[in-house]
C-alpha atoms as a PDB file:
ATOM      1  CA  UNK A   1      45.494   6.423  14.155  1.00  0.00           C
ATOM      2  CA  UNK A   2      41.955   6.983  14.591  1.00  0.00           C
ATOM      3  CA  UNK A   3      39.497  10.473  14.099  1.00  0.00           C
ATOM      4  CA  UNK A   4      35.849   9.945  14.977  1.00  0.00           C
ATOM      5  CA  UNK A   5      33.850  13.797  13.810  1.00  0.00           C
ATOM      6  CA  UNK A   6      30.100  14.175  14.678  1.00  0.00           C
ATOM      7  CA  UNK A   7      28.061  17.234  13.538  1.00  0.00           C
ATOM      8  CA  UNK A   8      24.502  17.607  13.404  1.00  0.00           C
ATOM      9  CA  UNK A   9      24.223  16.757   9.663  1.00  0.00           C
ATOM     10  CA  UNK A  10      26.990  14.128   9.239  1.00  0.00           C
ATOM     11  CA  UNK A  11      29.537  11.318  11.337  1.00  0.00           C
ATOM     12  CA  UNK A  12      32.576  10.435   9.498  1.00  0.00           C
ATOM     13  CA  UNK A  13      35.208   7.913  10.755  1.00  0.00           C
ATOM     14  CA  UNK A  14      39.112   8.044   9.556  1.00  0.00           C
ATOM     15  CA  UNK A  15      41.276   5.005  10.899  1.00  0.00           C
ATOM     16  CA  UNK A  16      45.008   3.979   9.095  1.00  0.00           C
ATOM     17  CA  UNK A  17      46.485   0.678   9.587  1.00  0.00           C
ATOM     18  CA  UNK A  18      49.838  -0.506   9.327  1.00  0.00           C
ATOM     19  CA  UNK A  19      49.330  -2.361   6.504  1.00  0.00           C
ATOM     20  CA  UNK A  20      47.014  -2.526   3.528  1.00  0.00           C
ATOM     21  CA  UNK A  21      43.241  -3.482   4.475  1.00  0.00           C
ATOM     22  CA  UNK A  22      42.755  -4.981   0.859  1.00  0.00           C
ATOM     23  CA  UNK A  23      44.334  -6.502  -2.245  1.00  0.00           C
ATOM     24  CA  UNK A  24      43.313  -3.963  -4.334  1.00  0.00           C
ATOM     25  CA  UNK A  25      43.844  -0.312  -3.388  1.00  0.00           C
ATOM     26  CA  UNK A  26      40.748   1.068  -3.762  1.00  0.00           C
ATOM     27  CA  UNK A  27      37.224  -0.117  -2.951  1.00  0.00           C
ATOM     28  CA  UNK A  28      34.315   1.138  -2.185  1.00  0.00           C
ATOM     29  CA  UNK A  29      30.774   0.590  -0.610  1.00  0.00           C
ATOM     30  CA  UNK A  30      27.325   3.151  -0.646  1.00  0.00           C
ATOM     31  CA  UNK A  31      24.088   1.803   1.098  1.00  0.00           C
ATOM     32  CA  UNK A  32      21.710   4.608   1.201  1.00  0.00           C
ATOM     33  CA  UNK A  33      23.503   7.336   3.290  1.00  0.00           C
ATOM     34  CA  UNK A  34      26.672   5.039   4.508  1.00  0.00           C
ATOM     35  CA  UNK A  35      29.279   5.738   2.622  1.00  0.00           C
ATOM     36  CA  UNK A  36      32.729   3.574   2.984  1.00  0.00           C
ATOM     37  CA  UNK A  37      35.550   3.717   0.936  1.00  0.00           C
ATOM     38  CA  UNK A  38      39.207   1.966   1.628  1.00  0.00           C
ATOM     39  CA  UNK A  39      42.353   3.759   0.188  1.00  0.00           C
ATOM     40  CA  UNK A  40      45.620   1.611   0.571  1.00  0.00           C
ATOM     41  CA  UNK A  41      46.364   1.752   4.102  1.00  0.00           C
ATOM     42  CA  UNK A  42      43.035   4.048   4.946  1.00  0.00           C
ATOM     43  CA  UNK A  43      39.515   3.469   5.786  1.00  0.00           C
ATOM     44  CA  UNK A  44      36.645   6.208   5.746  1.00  0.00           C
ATOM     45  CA  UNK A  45      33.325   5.676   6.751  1.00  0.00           C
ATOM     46  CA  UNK A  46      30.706   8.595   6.179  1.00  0.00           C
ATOM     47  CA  UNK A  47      27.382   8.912   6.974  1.00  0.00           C
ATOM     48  CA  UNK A  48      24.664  11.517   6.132  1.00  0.00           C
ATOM     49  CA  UNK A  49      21.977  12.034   8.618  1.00  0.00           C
ATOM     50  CA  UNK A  50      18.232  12.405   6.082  1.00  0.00           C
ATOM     51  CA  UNK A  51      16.035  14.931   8.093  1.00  0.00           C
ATOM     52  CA  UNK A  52      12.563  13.366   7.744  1.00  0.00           C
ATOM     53  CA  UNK A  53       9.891  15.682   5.843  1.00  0.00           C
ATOM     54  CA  UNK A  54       7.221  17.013   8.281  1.00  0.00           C
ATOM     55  CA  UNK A  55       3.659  17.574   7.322  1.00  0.00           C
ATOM     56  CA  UNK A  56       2.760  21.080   7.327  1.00  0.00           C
ATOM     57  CA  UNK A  57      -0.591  22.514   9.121  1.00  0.00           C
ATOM     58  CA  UNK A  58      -2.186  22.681   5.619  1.00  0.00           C
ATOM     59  CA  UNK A  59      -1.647  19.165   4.614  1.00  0.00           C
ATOM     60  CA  UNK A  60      -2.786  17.583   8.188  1.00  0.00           C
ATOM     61  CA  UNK A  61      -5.824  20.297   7.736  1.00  0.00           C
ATOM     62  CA  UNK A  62      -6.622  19.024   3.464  1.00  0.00           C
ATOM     63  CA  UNK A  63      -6.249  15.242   4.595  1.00  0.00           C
END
């Protein structure tokens, strides 16, 4: 079973398999704002979309 979800401020990924993914049960993995973690059978993937900083007219206008 797979569930793909997309939203303006996130995508997350659920798939289960039909047998464990890994030796160990749980495991994990965070590189900035991908997120992946493996529970028994399940794998999750999240990731958080960063909304970039924009320069106001006052700081273009004092640079």
């Amino acid at each position: 079973m797979q569930i793909f979800k997309r939203t303006p401020w996130f995508e997350a990924y659920f798939e289960i398999e039909e047998r464990r993914i890994l030796k160990r049960f749980f495991d994990r993995l965070s590189e900035g704002n991908d997120h992946q973690f493996w529970i028994g059978r399940c794998y999750l993937a999240f990731h958080v979309y960063r909304r970039e900083a924009q320069a106001s007219d006052t700081d273009a206008a004092t640079a």
